[in-house]
C-alpha atoms as a PDB file:
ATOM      1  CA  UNK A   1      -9.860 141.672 224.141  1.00  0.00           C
ATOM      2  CA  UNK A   2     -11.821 143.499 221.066  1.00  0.00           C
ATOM      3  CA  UNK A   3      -9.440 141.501 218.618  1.00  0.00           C
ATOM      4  CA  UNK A   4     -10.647 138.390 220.662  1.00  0.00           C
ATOM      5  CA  UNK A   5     -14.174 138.613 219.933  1.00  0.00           C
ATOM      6  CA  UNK A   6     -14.614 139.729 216.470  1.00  0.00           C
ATOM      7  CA  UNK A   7     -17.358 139.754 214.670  1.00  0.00           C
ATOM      8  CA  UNK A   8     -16.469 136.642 212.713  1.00  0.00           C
ATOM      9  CA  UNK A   9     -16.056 134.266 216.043  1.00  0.00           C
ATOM     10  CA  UNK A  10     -19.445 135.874 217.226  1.00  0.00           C
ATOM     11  CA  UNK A  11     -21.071 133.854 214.037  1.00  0.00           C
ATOM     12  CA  UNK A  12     -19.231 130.548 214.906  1.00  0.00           C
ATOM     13  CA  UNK A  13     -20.076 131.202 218.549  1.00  0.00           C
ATOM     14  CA  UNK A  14     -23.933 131.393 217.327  1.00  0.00           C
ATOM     15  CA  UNK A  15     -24.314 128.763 214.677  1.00  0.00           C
ATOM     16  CA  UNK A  16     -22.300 126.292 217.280  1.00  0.00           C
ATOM     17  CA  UNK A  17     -25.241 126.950 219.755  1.00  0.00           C
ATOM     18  CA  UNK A  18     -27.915 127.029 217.604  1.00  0.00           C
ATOM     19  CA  UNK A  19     -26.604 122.961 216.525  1.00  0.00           C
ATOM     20  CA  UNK A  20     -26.372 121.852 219.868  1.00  0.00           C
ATOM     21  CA  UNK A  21     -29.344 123.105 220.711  1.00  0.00           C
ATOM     22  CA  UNK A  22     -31.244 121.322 217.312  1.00  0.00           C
ATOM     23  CA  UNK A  23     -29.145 118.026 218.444  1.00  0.00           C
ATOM     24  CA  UNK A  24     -31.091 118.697 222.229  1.00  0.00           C
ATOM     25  CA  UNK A  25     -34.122 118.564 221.104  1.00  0.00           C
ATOM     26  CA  UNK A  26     -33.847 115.523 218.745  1.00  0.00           C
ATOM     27  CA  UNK A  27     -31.999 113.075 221.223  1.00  0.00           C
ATOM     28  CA  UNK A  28     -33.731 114.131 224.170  1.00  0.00           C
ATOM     29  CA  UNK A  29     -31.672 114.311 227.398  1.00  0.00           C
ATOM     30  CA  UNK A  30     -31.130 111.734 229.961  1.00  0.00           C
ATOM     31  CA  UNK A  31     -32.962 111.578 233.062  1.00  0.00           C
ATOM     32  CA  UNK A  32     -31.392 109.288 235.138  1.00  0.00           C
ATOM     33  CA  UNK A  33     -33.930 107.108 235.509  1.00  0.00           C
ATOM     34  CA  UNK A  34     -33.134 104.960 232.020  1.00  0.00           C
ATOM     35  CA  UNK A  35     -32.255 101.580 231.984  1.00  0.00           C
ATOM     36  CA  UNK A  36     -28.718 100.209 231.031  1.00  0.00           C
ATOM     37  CA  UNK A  37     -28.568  98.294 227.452  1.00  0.00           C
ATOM     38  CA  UNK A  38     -28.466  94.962 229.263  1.00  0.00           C
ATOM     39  CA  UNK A  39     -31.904  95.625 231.200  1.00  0.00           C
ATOM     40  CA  UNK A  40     -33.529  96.268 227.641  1.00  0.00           C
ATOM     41  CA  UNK A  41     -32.236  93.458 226.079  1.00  0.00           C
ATOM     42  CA  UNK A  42     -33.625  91.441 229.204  1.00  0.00           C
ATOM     43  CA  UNK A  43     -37.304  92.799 228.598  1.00  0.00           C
ATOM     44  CA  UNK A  44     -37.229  92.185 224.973  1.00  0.00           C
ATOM     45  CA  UNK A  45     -36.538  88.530 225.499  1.00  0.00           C
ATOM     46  CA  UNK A  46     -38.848  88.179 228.517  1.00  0.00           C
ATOM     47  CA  UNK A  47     -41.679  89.554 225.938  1.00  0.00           C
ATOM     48  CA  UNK A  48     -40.615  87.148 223.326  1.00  0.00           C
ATOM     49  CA  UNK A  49     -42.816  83.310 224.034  1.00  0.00           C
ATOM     50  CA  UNK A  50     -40.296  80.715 224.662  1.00  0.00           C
ATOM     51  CA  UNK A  51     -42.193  78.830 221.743  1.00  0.00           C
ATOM     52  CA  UNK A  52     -41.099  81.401 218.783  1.00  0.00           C
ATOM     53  CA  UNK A  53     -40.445  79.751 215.726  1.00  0.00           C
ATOM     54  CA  UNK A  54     -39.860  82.952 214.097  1.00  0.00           C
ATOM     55  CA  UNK A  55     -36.384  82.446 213.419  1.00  0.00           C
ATOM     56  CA  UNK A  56     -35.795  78.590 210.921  1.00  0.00           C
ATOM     57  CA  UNK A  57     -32.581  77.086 210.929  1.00  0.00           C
ATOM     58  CA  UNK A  58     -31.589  76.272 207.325  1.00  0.00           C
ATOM     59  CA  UNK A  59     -29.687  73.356 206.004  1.00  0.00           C
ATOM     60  CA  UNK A  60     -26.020  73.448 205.445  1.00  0.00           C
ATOM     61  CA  UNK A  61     -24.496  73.233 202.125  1.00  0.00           C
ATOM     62  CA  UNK A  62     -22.589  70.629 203.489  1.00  0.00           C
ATOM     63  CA  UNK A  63     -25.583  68.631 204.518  1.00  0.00           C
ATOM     64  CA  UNK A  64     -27.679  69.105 201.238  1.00  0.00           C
ATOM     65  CA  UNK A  65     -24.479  67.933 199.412  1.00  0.00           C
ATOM     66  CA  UNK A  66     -24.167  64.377 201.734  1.00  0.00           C
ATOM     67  CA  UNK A  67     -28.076  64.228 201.039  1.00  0.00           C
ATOM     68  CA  UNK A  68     -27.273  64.767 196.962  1.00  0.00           C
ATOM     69  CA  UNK A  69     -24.677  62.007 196.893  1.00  0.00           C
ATOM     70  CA  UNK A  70     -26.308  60.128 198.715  1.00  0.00           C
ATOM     71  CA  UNK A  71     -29.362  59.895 196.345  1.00  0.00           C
ATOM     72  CA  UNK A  72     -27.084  59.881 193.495  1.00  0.00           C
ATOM     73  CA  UNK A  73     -25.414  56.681 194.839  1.00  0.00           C
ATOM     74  CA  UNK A  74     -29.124  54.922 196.026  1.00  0.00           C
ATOM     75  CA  UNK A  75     -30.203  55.687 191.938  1.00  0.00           C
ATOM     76  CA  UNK A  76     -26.499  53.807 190.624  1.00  0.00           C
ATOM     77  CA  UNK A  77     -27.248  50.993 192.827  1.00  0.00           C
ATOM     78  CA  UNK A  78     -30.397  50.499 191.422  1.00  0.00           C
ATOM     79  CA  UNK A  79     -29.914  50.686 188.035  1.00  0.00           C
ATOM     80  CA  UNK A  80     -26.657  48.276 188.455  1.00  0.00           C
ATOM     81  CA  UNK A  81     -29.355  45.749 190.190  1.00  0.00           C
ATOM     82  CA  UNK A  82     -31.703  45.817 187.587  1.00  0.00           C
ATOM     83  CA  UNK A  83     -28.610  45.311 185.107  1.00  0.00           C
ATOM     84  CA  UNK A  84     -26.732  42.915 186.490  1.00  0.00           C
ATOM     85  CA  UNK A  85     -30.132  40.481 187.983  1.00  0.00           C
ATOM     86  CA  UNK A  86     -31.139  40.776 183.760  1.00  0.00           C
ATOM     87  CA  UNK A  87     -34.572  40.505 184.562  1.00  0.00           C
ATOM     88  CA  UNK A  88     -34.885  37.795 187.279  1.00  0.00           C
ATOM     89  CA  UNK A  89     -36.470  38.974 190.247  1.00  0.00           C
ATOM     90  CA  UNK A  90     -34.163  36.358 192.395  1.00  0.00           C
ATOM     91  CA  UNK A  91     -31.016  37.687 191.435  1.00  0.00           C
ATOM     92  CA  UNK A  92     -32.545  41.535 191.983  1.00  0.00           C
ATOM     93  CA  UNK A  93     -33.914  40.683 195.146  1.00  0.00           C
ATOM     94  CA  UNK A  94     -30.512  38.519 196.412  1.00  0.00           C
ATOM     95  CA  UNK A  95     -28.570  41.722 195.133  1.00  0.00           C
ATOM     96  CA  UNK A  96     -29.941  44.154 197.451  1.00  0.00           C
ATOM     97  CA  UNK A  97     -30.244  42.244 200.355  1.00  0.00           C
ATOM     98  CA  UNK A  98     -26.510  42.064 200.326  1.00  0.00           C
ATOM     99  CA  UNK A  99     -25.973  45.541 199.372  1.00  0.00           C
ATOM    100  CA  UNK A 100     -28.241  46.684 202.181  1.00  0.00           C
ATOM    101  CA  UNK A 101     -25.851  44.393 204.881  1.00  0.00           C
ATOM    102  CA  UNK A 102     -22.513  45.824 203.187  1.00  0.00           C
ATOM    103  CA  UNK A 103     -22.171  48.747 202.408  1.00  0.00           C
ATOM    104  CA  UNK A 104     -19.137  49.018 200.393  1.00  0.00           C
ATOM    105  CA  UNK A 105     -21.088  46.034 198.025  1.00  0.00           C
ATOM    106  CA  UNK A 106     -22.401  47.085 194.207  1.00  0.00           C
ATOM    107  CA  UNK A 107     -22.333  43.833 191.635  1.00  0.00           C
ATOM    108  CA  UNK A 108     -20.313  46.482 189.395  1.00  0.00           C
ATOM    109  CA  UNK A 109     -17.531  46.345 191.807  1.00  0.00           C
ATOM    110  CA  UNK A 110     -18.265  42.868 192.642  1.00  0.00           C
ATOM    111  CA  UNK A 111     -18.033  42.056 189.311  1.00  0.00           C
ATOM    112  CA  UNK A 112     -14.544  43.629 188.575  1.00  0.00           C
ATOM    113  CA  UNK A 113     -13.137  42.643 191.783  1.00  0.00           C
ATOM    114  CA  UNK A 114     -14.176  38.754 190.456  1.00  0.00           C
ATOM    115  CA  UNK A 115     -12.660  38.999 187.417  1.00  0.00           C
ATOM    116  CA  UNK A 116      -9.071  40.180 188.639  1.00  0.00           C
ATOM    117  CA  UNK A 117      -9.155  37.487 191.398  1.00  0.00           C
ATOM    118  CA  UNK A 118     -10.287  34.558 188.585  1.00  0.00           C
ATOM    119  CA  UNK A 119      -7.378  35.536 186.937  1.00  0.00           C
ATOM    120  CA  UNK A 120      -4.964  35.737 189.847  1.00  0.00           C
ATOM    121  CA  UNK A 121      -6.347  31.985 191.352  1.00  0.00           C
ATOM    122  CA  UNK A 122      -6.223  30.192 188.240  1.00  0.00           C
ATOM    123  CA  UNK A 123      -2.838  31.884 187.490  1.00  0.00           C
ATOM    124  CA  UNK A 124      -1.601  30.930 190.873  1.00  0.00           C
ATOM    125  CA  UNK A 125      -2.346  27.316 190.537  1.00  0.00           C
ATOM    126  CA  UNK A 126      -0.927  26.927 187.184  1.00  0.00           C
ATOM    127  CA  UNK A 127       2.284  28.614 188.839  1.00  0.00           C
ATOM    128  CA  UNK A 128       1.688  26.825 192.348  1.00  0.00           C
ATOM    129  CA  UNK A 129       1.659  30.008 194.241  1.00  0.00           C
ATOM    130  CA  UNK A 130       0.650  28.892 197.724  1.00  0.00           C
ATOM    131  CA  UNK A 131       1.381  32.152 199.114  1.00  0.00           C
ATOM    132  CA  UNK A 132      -1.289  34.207 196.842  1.00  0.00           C
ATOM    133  CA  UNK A 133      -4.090  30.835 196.815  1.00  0.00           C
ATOM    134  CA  UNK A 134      -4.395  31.208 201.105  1.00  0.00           C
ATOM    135  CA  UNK A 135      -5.036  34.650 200.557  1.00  0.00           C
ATOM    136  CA  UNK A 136      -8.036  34.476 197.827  1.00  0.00           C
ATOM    137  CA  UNK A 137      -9.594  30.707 198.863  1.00  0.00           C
ATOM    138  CA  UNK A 138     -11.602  29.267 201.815  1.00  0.00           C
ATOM    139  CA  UNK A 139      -9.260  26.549 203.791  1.00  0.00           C
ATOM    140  CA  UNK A 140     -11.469  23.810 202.037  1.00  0.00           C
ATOM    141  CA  UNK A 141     -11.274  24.911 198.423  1.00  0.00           C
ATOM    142  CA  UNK A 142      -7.484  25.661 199.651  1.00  0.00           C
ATOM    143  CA  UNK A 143      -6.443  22.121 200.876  1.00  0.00           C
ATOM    144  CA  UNK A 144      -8.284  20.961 197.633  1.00  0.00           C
ATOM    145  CA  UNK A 145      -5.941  23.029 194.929  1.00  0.00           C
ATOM    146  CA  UNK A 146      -2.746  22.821 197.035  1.00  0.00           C
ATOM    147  CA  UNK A 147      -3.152  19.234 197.139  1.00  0.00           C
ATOM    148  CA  UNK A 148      -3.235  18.864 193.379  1.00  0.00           C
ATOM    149  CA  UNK A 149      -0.659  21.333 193.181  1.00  0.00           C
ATOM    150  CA  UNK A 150       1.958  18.809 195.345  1.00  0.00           C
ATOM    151  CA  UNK A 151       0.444  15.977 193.510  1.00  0.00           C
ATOM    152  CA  UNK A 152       1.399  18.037 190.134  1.00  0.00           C
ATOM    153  CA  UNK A 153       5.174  18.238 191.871  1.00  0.00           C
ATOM    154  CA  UNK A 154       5.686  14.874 192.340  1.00  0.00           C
ATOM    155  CA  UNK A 155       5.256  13.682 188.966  1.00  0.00           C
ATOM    156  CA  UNK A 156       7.075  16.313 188.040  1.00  0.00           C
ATOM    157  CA  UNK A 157       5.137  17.842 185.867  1.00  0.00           C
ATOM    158  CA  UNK A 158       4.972  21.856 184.776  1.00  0.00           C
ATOM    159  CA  UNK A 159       2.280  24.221 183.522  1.00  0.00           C
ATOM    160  CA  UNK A 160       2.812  26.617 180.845  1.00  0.00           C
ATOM    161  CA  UNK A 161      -0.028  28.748 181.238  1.00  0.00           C
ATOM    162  CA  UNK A 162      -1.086  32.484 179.692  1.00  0.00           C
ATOM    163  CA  UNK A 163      -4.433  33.934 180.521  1.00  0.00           C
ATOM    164  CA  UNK A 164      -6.116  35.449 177.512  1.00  0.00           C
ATOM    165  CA  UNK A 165      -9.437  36.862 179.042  1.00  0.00           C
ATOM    166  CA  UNK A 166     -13.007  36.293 179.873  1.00  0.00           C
ATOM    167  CA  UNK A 167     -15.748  35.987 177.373  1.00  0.00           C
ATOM    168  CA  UNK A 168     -18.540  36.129 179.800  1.00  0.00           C
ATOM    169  CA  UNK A 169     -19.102  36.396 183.829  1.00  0.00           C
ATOM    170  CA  UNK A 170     -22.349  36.871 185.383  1.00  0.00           C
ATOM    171  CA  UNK A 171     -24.392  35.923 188.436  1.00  0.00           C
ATOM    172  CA  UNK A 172     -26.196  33.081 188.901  1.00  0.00           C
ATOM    173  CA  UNK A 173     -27.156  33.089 192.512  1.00  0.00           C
ATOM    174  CA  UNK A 174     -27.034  35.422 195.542  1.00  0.00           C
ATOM    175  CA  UNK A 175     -28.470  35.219 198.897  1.00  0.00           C
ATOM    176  CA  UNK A 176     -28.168  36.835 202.451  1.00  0.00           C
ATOM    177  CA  UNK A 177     -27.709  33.805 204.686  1.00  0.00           C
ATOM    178  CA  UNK A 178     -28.154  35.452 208.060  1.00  0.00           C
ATOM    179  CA  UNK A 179     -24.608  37.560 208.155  1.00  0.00           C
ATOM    180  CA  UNK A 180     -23.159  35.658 205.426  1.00  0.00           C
ATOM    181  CA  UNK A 181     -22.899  37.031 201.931  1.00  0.00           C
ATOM    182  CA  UNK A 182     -22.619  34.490 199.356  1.00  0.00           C
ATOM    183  CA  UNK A 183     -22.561  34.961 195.325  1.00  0.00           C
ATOM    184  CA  UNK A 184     -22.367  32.674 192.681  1.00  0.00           C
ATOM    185  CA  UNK A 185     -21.163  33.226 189.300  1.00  0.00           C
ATOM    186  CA  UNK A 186     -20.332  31.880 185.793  1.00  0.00           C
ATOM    187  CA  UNK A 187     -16.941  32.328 184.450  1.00  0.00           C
ATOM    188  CA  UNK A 188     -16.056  31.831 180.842  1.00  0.00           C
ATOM    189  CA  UNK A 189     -12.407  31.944 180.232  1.00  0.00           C
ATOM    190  CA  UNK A 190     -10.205  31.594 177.332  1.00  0.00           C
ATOM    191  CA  UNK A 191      -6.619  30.417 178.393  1.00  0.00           C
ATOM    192  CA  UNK A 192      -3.465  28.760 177.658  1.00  0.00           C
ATOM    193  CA  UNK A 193      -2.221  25.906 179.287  1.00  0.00           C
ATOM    194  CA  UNK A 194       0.485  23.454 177.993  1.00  0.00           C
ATOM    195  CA  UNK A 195       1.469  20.746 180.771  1.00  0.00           C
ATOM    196  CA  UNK A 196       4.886  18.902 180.403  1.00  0.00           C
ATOM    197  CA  UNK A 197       6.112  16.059 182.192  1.00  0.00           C
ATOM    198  CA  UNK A 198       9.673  15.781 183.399  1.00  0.00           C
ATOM    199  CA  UNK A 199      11.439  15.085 180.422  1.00  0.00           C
ATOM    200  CA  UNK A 200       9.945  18.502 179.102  1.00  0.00           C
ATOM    201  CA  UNK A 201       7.582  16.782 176.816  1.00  0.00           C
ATOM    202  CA  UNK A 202       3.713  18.269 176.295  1.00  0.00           C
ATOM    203  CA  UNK A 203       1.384  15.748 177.477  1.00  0.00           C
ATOM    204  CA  UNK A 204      -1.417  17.708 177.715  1.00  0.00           C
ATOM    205  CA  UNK A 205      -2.615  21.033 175.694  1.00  0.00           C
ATOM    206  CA  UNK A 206      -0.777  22.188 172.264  1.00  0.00           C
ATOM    207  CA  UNK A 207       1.491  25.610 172.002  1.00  0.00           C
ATOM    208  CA  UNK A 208      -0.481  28.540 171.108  1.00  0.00           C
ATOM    209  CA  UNK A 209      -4.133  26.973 171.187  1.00  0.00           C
ATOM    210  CA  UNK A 210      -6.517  28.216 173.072  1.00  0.00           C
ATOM    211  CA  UNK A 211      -8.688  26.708 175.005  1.00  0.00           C
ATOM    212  CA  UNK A 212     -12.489  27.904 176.581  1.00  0.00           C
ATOM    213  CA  UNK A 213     -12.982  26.819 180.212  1.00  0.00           C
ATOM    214  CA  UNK A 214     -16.350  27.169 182.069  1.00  0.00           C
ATOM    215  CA  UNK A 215     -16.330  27.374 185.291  1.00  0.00           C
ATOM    216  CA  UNK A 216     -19.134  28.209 188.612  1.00  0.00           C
ATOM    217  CA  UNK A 217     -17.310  29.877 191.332  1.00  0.00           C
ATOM    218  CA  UNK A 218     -19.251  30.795 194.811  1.00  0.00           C
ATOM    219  CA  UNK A 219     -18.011  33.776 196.891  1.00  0.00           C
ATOM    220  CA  UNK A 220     -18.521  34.483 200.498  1.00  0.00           C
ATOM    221  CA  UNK A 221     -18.043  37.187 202.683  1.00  0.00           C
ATOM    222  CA  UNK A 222     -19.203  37.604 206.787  1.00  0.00           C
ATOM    223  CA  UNK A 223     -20.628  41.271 206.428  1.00  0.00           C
ATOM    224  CA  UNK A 224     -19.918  42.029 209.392  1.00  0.00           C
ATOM    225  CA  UNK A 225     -16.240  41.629 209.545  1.00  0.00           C
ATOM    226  CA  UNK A 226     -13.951  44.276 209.420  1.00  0.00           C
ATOM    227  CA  UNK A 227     -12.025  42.298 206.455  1.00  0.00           C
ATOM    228  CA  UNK A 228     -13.261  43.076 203.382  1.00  0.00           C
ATOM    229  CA  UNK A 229     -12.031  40.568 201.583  1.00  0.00           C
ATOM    230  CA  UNK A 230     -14.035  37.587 199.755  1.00  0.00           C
ATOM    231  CA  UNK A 231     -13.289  34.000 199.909  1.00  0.00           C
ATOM    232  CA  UNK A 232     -13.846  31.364 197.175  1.00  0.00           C
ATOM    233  CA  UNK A 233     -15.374  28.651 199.109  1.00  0.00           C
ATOM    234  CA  UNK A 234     -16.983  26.123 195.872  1.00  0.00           C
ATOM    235  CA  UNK A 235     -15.679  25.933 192.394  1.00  0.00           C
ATOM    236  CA  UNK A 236     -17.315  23.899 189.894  1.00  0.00           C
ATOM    237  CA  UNK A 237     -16.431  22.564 186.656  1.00  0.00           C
ATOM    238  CA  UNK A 238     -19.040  23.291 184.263  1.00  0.00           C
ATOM    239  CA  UNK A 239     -17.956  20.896 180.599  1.00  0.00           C
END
């Protein structure tokens, strides 16, 4: 029993209950009477006003980056408008009414999307590609090429045609008529085109000269179709 309390565990003994009772009088002891967490949490938010604006939700990043492109975009569309319209309020004003009803519409886009189907319809017709003209042109302007296309067959007379490129394409007139988009524009082409008769002889156009063409081709798309396609509904031969 003396080897059990030695003088050593007598110190522990003492600085143990000198701690606990330090730690005592710090926390303070329990009553029984104290609320549980929950009730506390309760009062606080009965004493906070239902109107506190204390706390501000912030944007996301992911919302300040759709608001970003989208400014980025409204700024391009402008300065292609006030580009492409080259100073004619007319043009300007045509341009963004038609941008406003489509969405997917800038006359950059337009403009390239023009070119590649000038040269695809004119190439077509040389070629008398039915197939690839009733995808790109109105039934009217259709009926129109396709029947000098059969007329073209029955002489029996071919086109040797090559596309060189376009010297010039702008607008000349767009409007917003009601849901219909329509655009007009000038096409200057330099092509190609050698037509033979049936004995194989050239009876119009020389090998290797080319030839300017002018030409005013109107567009039109519904805007509110789910195709988003245009159709060539007027051509017009402009020398």
């Amino acid at each position: 029993m003396g080897d059990f309390l030695d003088f050593p565990t007598v110190i522990v003994i003492v600085v143990a209950v000198v701690v606990l009772l330090r730690l005592r009088s710090v926390l303070g002891t329990r009553t029984g009477n104290e609320r549980p967490p929950s009730q506390r949490y309760e009062s606080i938010s009965r004493s906070r006003p239902d109107n506190d604006d204390t706390v501000v939700p912030l944007p996301t990043r992911k919302t300040q980056t759709i608001d970003a492109d989208a400014e980025r975009a409204q700024r391009k569309l402008e300065a292609e408008i006030e580009k492409y319209s080259v100073g004619k309020p007319e043009l300007a004003r045509g341009l963004a009414a038609v941008a406003d009803a489509d969405a997917n519409f800038t006359p950059k886009s337009f403009i390239e999307g023009a070119k590649a189907a000038y040269e695809m319809i004119v190439t077509a017709y040389a070629s008398g590609d039915r197939k690839t003209l009733k995808m790109l042109l109105d039934k009217e302007v259709y009926d129109s090429f396709e029947a000098a296309i059969s007329e073209r067959e029955s002489a029996g007379h071919t086109v040797e045609f090559t596309f060189v490129g376009l010297s010039n394409i702008e607008f000349t007139e767009v409007e917003l008529d009601k849901r219909n988009a329509i655009v007009t524009l000038r096409i200057d082409a330099e092509v190609v085109s050698i037509t033979r008769d049936a004995a194989g002889d050239v009876i119009e156009g020389a090998p290797g000269q080319v030839v300017a063409i002018a030409d005013e081709w109107t567009f039109m798309r519904n805007t509110r179709s789910r195709d988003p396609n245009w159709k060539l509904v007027a051509t017009n031969d402009l020398e």
